[in-house]
Protein backbone atom coordinates (compact mmCIF):
# COMPACT_ATOMS: atom_id res chain seq x y z
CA UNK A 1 113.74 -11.20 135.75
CA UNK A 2 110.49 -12.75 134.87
CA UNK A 3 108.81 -14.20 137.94
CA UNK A 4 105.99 -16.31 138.99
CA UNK A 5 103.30 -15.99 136.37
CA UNK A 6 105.20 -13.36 134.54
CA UNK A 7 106.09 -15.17 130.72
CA UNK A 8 109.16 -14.00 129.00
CA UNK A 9 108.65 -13.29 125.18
CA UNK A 10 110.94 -13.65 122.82
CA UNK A 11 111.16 -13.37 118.84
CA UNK A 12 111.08 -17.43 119.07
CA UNK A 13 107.66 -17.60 121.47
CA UNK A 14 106.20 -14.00 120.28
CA UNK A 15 103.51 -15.96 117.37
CA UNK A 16 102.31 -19.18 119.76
CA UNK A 17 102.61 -17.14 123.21
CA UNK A 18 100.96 -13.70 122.10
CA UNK A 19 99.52 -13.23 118.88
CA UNK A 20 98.06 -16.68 118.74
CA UNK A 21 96.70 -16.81 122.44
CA UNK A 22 93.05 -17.33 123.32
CA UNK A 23 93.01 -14.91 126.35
CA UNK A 24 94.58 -11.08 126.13
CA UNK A 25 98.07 -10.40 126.40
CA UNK A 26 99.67 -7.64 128.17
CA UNK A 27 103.33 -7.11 126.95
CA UNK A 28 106.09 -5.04 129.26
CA UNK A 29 108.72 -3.84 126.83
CA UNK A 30 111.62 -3.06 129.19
CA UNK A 31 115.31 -2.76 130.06
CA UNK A 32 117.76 -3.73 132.52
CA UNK A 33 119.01 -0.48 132.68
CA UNK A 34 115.63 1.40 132.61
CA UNK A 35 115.09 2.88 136.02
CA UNK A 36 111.03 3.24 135.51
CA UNK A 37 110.68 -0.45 134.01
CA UNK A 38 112.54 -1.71 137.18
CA UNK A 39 110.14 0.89 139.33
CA UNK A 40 106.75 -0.60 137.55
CA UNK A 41 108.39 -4.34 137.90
CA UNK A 42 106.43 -5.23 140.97
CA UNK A 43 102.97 -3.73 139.69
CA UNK A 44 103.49 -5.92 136.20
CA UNK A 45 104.06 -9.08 138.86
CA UNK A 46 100.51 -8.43 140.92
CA UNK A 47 98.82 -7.84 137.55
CA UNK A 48 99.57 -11.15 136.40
CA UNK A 49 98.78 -12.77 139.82
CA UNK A 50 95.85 -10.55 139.64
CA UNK A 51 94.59 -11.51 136.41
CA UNK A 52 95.80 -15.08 136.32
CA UNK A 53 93.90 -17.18 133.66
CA UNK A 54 92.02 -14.52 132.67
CA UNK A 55 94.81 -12.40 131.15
CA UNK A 56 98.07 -13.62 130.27
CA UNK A 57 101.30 -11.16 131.15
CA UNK A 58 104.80 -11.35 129.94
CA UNK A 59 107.84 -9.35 129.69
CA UNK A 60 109.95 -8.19 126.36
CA UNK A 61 113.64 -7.11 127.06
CA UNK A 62 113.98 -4.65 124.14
CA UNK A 63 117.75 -5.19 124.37
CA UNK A 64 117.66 -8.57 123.71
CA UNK A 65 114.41 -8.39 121.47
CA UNK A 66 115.61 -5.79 119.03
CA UNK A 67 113.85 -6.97 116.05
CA UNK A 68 110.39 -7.32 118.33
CA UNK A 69 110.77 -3.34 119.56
CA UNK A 70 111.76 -2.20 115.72
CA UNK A 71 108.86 -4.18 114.35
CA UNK A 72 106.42 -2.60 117.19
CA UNK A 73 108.38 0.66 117.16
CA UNK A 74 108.77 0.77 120.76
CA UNK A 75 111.03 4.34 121.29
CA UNK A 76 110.34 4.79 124.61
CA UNK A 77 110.40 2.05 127.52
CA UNK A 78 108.84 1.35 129.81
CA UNK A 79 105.73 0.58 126.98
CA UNK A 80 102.82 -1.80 127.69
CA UNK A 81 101.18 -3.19 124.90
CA UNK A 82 97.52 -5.03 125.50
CA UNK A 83 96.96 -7.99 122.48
CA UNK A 84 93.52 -9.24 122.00
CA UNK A 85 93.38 -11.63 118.84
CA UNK A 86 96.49 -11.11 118.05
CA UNK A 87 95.74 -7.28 117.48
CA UNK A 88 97.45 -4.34 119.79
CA UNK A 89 94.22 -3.17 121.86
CA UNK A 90 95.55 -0.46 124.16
CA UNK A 91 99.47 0.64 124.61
CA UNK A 92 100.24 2.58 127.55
CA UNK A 93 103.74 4.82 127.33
CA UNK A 94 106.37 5.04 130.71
CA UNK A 95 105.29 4.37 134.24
CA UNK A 96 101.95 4.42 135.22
CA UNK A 97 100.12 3.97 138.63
CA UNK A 98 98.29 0.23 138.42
CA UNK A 99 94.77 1.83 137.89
CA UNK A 100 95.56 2.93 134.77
CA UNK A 101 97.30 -0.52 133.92
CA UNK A 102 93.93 -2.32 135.48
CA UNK A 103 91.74 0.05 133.67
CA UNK A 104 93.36 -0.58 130.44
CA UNK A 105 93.08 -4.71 130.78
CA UNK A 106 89.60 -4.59 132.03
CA UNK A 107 88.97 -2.47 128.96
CA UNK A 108 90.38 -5.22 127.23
CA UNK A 109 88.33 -8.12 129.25
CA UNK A 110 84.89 -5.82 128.49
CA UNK A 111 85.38 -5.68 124.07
């Protein structure tokens, strides 16, 4: 499902691609069968075009990654998670309109 610039992180990737990266992360925990991660799908896509090389953006399916949703005790889906440094910065909970996605990451970009 992961298109274009958008990464797909897995349990085998999560330490090189996210907690050791040099630029912020933004992490889409998501679902197949989760109606709002399929309606914020296309926003997640223009933030990483967006953001390209500045920010890096990637995709968890929680199904698939169950040990990577217990560990960040992700209950609800669709939940963004912004790394810096390997730390969570901000985490945003169900579908959001891209402001508040672009606000959070240029939060982020600013600390």
């Amino acid at each position: 499902m992961a298109g274009g610039n958008v990464h797909e992180f897995t349990s085998e990737n999560w330490q090189t691609e996210v907690l050791n990266s040099d630029i912020p992360v933004v992490v889409d925990f998501w679902a197949v069968w989760c109606g709002p991660c399929r309606m914020i799908a296309p926003t997640i896509e223009e933030l990483a075009q967006e953001y390209a090389g500045r920010v890096k953006v990637g995709k968890v399916n929680v199904d698939d990654q169950q040990e990577l949703a217990v560990q960040y005790r992700i209950n609800s889906i669709p939940q963004i998670y912004i790394f810096k440094n390997g730390q969570v910065k901000e985490r945003i909970v169900g579908a959001q309109p891209k402001s508040a996605f672009k606000a959070a990451i240029d939060k982020v970009l600013a600390s």
